[in-house]
PDB file of N, CA and C in Angstrom:
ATOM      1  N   UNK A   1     -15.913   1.644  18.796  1.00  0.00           N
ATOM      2  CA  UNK A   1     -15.769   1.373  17.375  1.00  0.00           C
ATOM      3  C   UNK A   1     -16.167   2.641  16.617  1.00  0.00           C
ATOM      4  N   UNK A   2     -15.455   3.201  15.615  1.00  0.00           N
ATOM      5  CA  UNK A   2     -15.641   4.186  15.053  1.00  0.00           C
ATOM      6  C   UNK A   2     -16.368   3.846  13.777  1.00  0.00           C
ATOM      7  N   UNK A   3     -17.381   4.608  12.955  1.00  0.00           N
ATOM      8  CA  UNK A   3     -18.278   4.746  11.725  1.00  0.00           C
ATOM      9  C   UNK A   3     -17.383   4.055  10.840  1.00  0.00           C
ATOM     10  N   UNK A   4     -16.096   4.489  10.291  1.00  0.00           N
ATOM     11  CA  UNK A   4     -15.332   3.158   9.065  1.00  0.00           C
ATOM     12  C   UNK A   4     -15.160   1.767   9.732  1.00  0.00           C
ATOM     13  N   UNK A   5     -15.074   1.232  10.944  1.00  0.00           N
ATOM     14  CA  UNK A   5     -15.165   0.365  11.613  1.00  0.00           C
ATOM     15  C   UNK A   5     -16.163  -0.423  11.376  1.00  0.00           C
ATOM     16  N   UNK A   6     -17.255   0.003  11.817  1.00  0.00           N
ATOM     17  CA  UNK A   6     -18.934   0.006  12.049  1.00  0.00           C
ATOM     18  C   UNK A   6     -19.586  -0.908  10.220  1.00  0.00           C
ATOM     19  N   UNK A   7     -19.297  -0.122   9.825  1.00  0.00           N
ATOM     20  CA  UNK A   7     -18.847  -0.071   8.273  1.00  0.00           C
ATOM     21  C   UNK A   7     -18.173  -1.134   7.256  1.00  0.00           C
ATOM     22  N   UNK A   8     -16.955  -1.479   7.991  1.00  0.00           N
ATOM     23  CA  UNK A   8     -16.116  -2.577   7.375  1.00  0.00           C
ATOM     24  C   UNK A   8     -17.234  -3.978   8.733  1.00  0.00           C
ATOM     25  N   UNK A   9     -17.066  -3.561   9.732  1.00  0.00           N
ATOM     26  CA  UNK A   9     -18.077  -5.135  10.221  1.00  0.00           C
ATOM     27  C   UNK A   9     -19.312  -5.585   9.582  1.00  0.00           C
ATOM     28  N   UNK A  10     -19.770  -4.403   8.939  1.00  0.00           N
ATOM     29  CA  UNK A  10     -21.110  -4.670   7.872  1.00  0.00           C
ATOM     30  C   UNK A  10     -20.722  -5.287   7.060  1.00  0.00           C
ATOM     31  N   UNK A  11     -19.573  -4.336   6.162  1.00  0.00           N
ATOM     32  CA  UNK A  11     -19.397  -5.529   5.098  1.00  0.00           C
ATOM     33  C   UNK A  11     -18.944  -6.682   5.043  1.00  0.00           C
ATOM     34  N   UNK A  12     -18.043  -7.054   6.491  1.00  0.00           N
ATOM     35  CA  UNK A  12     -17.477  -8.672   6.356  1.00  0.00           C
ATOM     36  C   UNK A  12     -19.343  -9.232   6.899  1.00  0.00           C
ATOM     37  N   UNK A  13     -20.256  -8.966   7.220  1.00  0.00           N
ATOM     38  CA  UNK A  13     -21.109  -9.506   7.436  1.00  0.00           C
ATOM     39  C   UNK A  13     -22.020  -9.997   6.674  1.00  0.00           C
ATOM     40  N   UNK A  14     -22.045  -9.197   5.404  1.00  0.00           N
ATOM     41  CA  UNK A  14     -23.227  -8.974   4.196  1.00  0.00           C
ATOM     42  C   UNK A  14     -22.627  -9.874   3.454  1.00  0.00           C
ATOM     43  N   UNK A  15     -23.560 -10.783   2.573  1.00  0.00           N
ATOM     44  CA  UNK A  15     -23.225 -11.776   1.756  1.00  0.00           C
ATOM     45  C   UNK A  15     -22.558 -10.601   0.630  1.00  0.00           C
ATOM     46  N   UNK A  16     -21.450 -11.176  -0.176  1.00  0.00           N
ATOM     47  CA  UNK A  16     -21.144 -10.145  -1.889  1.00  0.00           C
ATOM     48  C   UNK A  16     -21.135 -10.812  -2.718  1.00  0.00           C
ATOM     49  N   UNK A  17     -20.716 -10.048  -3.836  1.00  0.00           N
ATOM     50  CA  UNK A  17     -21.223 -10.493  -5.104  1.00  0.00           C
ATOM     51  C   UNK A  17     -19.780  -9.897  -5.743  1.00  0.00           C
ATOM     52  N   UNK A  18     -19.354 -10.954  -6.573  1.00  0.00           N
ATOM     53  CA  UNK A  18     -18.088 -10.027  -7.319  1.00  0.00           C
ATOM     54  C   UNK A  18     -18.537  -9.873  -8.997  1.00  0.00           C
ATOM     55  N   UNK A  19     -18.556  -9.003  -9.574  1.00  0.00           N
ATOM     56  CA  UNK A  19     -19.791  -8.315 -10.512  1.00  0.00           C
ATOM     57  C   UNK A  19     -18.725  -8.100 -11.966  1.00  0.00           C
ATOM     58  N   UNK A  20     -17.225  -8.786 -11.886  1.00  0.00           N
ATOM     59  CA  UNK A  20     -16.855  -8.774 -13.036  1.00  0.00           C
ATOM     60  C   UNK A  20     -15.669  -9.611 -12.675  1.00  0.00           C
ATOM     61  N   UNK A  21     -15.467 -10.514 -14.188  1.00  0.00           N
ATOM     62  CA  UNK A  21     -14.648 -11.420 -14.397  1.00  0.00           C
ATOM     63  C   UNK A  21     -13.096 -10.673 -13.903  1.00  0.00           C
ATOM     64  N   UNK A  22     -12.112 -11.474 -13.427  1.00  0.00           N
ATOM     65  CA  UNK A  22     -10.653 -11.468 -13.244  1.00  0.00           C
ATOM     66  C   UNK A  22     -10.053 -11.037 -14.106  1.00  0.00           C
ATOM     67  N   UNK A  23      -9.155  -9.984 -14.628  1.00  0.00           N
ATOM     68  CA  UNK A  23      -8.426 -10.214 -15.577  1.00  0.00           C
ATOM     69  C   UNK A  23      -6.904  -9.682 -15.412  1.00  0.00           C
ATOM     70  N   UNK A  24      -6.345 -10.537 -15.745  1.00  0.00           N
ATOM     71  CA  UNK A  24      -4.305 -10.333 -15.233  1.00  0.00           C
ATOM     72  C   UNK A  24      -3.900  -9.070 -16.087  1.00  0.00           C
ATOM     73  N   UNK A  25      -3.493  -8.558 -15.149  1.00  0.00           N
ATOM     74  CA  UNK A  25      -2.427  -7.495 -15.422  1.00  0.00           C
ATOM     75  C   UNK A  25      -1.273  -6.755 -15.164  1.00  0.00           C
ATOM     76  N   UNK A  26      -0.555  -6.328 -15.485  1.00  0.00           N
ATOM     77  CA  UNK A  26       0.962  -5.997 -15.097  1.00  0.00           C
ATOM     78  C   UNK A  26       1.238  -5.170 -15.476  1.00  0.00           C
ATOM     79  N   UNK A  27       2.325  -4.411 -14.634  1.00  0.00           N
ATOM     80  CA  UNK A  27       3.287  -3.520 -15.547  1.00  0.00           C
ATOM     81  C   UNK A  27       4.709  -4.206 -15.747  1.00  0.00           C
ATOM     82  N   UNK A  28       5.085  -5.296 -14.417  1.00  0.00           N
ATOM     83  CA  UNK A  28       6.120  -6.091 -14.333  1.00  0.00           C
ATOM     84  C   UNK A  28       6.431  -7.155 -15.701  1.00  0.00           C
ATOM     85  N   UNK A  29       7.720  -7.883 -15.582  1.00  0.00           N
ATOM     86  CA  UNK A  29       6.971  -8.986 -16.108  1.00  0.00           C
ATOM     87  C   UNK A  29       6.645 -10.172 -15.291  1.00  0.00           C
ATOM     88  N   UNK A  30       7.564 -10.031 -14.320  1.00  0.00           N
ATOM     89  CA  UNK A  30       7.248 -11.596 -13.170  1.00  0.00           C
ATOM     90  C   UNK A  30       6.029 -11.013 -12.314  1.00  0.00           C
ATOM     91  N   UNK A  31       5.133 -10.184 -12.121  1.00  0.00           N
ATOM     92  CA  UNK A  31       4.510 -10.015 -11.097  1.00  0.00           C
ATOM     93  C   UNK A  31       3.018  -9.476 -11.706  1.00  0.00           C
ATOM     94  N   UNK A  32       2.204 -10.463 -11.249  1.00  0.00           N
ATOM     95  CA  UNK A  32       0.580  -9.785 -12.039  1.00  0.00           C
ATOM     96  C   UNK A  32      -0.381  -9.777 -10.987  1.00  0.00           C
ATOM     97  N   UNK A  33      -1.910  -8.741 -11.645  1.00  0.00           N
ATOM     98  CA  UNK A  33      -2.402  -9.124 -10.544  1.00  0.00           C
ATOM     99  C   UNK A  33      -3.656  -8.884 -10.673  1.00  0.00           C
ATOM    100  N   UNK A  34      -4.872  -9.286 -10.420  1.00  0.00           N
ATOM    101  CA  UNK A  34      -6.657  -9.349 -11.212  1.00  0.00           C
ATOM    102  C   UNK A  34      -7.367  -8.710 -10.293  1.00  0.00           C
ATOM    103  N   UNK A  35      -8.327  -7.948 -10.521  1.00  0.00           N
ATOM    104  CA  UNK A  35      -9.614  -7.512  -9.121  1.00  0.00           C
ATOM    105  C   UNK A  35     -10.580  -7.407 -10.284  1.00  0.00           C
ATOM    106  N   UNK A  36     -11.269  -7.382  -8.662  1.00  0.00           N
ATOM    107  CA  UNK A  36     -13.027  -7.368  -9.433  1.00  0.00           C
ATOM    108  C   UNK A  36     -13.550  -6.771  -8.331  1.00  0.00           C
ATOM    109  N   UNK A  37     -14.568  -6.059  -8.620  1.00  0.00           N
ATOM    110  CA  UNK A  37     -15.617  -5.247  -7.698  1.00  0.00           C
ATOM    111  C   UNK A  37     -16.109  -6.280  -6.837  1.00  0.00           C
ATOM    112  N   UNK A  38     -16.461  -5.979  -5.293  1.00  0.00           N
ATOM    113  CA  UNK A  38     -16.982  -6.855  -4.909  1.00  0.00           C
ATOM    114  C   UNK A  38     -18.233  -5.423  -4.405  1.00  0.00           C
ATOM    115  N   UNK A  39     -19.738  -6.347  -4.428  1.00  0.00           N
ATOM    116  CA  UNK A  39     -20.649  -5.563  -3.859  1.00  0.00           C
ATOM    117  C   UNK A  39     -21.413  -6.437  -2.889  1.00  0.00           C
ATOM    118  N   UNK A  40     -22.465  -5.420  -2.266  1.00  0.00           N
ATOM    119  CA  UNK A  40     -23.488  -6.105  -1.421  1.00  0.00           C
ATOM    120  C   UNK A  40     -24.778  -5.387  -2.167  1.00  0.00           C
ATOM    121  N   UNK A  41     -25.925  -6.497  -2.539  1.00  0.00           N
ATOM    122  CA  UNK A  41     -26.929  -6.157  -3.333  1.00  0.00           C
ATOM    123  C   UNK A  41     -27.371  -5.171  -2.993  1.00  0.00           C
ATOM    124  N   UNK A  42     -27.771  -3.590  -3.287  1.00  0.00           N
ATOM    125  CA  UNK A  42     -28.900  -2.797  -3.117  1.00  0.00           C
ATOM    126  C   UNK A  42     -28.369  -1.876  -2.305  1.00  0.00           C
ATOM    127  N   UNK A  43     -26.809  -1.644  -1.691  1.00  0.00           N
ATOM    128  CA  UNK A  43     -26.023  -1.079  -1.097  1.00  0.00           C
ATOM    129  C   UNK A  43     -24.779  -0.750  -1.741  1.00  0.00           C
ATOM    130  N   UNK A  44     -24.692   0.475  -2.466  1.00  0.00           N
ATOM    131  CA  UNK A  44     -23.880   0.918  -2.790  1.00  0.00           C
ATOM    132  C   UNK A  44     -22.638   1.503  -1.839  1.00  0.00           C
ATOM    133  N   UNK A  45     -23.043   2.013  -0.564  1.00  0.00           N
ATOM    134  CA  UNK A  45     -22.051   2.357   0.350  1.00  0.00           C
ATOM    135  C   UNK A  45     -21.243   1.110   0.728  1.00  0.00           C
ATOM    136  N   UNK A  46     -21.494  -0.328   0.150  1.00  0.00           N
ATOM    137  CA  UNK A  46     -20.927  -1.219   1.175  1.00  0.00           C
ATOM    138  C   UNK A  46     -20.708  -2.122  -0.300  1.00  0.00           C
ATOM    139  N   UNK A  47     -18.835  -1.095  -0.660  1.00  0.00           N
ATOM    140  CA  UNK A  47     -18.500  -1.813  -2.025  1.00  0.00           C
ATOM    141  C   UNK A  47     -16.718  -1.922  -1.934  1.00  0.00           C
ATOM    142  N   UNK A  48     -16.727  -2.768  -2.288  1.00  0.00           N
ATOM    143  CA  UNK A  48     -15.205  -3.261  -2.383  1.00  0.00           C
ATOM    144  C   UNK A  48     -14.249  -3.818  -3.570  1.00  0.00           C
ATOM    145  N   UNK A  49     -13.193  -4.267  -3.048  1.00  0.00           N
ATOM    146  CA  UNK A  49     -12.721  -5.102  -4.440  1.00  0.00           C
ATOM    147  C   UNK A  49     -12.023  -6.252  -3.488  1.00  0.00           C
ATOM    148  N   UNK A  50     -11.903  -7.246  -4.685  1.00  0.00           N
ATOM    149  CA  UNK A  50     -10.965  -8.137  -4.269  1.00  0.00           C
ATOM    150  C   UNK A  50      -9.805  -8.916  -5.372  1.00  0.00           C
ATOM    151  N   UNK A  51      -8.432  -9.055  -4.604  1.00  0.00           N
ATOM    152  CA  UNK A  51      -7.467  -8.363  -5.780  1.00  0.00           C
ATOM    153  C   UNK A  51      -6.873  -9.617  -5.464  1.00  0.00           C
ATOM    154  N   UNK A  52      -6.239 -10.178  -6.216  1.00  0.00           N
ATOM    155  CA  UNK A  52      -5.587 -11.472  -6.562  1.00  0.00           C
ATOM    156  C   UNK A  52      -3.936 -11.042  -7.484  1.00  0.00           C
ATOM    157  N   UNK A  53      -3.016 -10.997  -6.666  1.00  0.00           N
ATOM    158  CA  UNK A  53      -1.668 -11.168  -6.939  1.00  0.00           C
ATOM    159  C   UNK A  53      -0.759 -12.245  -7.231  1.00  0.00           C
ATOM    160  N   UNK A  54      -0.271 -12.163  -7.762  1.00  0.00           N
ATOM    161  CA  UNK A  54       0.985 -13.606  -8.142  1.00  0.00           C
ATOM    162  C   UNK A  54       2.246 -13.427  -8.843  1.00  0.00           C
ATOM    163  N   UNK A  55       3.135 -14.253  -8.188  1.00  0.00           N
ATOM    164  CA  UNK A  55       4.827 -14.269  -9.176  1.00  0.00           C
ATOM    165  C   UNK A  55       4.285 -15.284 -10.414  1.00  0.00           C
ATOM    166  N   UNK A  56       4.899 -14.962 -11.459  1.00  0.00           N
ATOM    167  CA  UNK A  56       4.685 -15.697 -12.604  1.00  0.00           C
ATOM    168  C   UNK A  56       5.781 -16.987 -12.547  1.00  0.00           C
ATOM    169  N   UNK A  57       6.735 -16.324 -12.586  1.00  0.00           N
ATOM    170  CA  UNK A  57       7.919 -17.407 -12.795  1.00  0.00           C
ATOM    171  C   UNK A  57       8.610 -18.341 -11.277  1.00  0.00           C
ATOM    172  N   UNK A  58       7.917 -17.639 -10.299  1.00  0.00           N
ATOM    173  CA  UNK A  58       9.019 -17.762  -9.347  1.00  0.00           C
ATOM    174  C   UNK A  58       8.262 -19.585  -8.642  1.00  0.00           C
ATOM    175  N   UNK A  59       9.507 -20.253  -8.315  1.00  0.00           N
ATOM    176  CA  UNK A  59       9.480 -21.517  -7.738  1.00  0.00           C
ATOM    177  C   UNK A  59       9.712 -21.241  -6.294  1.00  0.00           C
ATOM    178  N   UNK A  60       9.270 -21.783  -5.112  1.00  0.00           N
ATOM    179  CA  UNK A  60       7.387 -22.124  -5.335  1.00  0.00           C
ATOM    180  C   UNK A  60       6.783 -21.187  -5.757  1.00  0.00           C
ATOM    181  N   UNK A  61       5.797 -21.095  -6.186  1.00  0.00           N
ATOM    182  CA  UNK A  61       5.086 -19.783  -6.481  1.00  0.00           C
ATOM    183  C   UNK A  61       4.338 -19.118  -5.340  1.00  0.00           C
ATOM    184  N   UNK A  62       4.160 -17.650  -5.424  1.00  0.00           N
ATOM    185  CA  UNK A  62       3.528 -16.866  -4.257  1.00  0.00           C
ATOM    186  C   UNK A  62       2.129 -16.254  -5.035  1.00  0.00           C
ATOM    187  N   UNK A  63       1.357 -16.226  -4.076  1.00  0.00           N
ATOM    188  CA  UNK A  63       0.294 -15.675  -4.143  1.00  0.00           C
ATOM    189  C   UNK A  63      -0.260 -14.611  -3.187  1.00  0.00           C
ATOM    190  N   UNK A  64      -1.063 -13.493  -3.483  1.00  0.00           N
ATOM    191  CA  UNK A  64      -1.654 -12.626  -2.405  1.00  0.00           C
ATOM    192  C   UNK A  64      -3.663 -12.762  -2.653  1.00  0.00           C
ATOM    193  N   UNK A  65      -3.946 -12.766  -1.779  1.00  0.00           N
ATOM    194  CA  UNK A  65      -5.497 -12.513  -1.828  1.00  0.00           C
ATOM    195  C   UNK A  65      -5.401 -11.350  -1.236  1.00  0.00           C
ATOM    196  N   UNK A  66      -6.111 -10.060  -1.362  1.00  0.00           N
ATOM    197  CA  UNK A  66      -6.849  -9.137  -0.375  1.00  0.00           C
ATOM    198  C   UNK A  66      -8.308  -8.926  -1.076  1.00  0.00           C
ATOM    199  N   UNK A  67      -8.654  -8.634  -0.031  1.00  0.00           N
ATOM    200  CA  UNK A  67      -9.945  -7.840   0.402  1.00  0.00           C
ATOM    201  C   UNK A  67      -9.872  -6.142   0.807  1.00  0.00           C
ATOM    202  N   UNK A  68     -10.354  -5.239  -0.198  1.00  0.00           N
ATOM    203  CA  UNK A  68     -10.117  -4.053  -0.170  1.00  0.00           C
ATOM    204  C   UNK A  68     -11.685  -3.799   0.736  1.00  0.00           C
ATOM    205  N   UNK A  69     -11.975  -2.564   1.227  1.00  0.00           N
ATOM    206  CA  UNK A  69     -13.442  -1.527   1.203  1.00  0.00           C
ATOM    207  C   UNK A  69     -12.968  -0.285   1.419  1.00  0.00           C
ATOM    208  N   UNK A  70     -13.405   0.661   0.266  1.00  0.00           N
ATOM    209  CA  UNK A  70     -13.319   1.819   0.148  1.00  0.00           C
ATOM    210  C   UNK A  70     -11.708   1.978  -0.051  1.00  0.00           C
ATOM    211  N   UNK A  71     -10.973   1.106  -0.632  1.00  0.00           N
ATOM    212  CA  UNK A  71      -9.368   1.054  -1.107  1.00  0.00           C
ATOM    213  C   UNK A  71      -8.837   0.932   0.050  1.00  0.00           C
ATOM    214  N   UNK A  72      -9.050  -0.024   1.161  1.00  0.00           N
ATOM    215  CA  UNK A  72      -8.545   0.057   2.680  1.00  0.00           C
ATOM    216  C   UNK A  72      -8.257  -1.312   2.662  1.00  0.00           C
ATOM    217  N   UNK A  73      -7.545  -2.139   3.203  1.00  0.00           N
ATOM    218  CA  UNK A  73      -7.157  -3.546   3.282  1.00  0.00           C
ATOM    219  C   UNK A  73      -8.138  -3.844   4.527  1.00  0.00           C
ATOM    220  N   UNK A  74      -8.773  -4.425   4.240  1.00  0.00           N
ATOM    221  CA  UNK A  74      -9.353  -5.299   5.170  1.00  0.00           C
ATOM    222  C   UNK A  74      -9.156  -6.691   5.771  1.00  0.00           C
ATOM    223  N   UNK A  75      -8.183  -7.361   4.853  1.00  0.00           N
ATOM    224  CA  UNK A  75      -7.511  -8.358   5.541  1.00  0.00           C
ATOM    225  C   UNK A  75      -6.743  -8.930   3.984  1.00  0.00           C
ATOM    226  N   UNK A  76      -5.877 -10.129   3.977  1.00  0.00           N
ATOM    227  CA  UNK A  76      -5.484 -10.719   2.754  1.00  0.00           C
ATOM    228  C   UNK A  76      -4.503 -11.636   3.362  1.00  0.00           C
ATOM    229  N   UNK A  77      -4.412 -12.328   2.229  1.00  0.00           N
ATOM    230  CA  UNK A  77      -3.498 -14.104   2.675  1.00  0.00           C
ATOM    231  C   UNK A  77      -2.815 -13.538   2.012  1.00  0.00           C
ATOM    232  N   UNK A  78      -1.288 -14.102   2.579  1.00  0.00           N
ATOM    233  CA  UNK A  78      -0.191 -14.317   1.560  1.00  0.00           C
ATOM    234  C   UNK A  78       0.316 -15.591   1.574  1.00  0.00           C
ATOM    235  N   UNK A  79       0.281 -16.223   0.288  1.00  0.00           N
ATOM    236  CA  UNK A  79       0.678 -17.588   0.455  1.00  0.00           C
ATOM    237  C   UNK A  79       2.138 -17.831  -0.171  1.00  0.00           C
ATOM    238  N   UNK A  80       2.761 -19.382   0.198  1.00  0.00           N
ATOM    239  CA  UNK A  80       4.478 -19.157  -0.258  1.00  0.00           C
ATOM    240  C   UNK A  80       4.719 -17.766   0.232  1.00  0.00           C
ATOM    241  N   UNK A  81       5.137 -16.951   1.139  1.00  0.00           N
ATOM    242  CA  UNK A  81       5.902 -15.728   0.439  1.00  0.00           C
ATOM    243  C   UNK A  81       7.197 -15.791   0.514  1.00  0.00           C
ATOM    244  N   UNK A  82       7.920 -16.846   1.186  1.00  0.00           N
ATOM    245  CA  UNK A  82       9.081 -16.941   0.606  1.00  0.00           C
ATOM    246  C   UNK A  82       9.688 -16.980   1.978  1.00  0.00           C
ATOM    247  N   UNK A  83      11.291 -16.445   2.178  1.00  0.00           N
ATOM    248  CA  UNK A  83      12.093 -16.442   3.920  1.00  0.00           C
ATOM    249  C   UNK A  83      10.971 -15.610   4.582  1.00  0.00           C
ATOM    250  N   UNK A  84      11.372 -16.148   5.530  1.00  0.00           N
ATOM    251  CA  UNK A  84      11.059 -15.330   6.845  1.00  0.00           C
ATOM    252  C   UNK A  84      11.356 -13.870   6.502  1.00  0.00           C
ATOM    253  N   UNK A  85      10.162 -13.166   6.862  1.00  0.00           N
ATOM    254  CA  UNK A  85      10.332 -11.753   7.320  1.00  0.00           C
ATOM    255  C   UNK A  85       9.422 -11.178   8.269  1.00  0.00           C
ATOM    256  N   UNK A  86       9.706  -9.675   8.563  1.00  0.00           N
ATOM    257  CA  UNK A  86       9.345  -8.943   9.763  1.00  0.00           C
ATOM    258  C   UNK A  86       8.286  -8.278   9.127  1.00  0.00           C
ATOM    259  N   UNK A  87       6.900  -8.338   9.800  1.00  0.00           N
ATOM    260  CA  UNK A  87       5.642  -7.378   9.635  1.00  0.00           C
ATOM    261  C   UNK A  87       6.093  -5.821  10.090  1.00  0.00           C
ATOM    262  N   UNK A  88       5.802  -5.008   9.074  1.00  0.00           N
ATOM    263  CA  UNK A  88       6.148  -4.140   9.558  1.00  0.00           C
ATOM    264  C   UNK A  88       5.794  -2.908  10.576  1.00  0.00           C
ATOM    265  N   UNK A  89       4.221  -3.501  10.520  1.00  0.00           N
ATOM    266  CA  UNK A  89       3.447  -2.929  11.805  1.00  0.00           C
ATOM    267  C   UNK A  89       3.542  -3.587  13.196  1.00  0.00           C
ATOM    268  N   UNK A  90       3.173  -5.073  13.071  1.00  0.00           N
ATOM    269  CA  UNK A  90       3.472  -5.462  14.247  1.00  0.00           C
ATOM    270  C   UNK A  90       4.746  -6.161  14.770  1.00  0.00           C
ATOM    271  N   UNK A  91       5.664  -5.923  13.778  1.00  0.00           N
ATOM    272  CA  UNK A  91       7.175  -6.015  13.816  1.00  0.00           C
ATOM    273  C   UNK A  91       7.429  -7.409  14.784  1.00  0.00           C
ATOM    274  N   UNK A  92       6.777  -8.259  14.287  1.00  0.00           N
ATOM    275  CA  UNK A  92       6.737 -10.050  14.293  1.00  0.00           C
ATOM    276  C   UNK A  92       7.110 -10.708  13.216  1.00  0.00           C
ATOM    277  N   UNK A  93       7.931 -11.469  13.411  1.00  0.00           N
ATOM    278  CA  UNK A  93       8.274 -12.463  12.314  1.00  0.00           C
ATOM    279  C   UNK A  93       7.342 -13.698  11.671  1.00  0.00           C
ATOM    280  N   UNK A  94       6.856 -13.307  10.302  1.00  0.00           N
ATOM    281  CA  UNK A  94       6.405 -14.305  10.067  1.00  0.00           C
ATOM    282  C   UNK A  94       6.900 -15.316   9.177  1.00  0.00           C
ATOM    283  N   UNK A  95       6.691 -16.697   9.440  1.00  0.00           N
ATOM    284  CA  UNK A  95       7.000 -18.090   8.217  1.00  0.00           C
ATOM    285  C   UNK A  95       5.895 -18.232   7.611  1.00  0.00           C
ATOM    286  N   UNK A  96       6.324 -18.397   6.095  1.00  0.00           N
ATOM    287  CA  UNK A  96       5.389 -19.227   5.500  1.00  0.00           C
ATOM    288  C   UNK A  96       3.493 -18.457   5.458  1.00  0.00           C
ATOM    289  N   UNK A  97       2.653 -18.753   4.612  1.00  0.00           N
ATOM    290  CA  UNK A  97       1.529 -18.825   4.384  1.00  0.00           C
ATOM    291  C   UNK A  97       0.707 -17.989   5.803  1.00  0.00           C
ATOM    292  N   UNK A  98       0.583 -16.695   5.706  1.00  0.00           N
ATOM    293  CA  UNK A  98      -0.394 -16.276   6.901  1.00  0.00           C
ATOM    294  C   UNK A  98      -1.003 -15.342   6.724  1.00  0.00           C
ATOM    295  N   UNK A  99      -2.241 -14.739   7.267  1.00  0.00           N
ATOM    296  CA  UNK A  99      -3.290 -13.901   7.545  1.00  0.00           C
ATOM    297  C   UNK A  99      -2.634 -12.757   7.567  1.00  0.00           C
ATOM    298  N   UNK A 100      -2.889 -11.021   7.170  1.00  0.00           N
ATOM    299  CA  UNK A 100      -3.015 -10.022   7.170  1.00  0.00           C
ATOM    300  C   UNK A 100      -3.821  -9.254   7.288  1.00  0.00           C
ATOM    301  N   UNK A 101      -3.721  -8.256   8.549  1.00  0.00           N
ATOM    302  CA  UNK A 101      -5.205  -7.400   8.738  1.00  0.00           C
ATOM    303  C   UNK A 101      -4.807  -5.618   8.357  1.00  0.00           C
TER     304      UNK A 101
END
């Protein structure tokens, strides 16, 4: 395991704190999206965000959660996202509502 590794297992380990309200924003018009700092008390090296995406108009509606550290994806849901498509790293097809690392 390498030091950013080492690093991101700390922070999925450490309780956080998200230290400012949501607020929607866009440049689109169908597509917005909110973060907020996420921290761990008294540890500034071990700081993140967490970013909340969404279609405005679109039926069903889609949603993204991630979890950033140090602007790095650390994992995120995508929910609804709509047909089937191909991951493009692990070049698997996914349906419907699933996990991202």
């Amino acid at each position: 395991m390498d030091a950013f590794e080492a690093r991101v297992a700390e922070f999925l380990a450490t309780e956080k704190i998200a230290t400012k309200r949501f607020r929607w924003t866009g440049k689109r018009d169908d597509w917005v999206r909110a973060t907020s700092p996420i921290i761990v008390g008294g540890r500034r090296d071990l700081s993140g965000n967490l970013e909340v995406s969404a279609y405005q108009y679109r039926k069903p509606e889609k949603y993204s959660f991630t979890l950033l550290f140090r602007n790095e994806r650390v994992f995120a849901l995508d929910v609804r996202p709509g047909p089937a498509h191909t991951n493009k790293i692990t070049l698997e097809t996914v349906f419907g509502t699933h996990w991202q690392t």
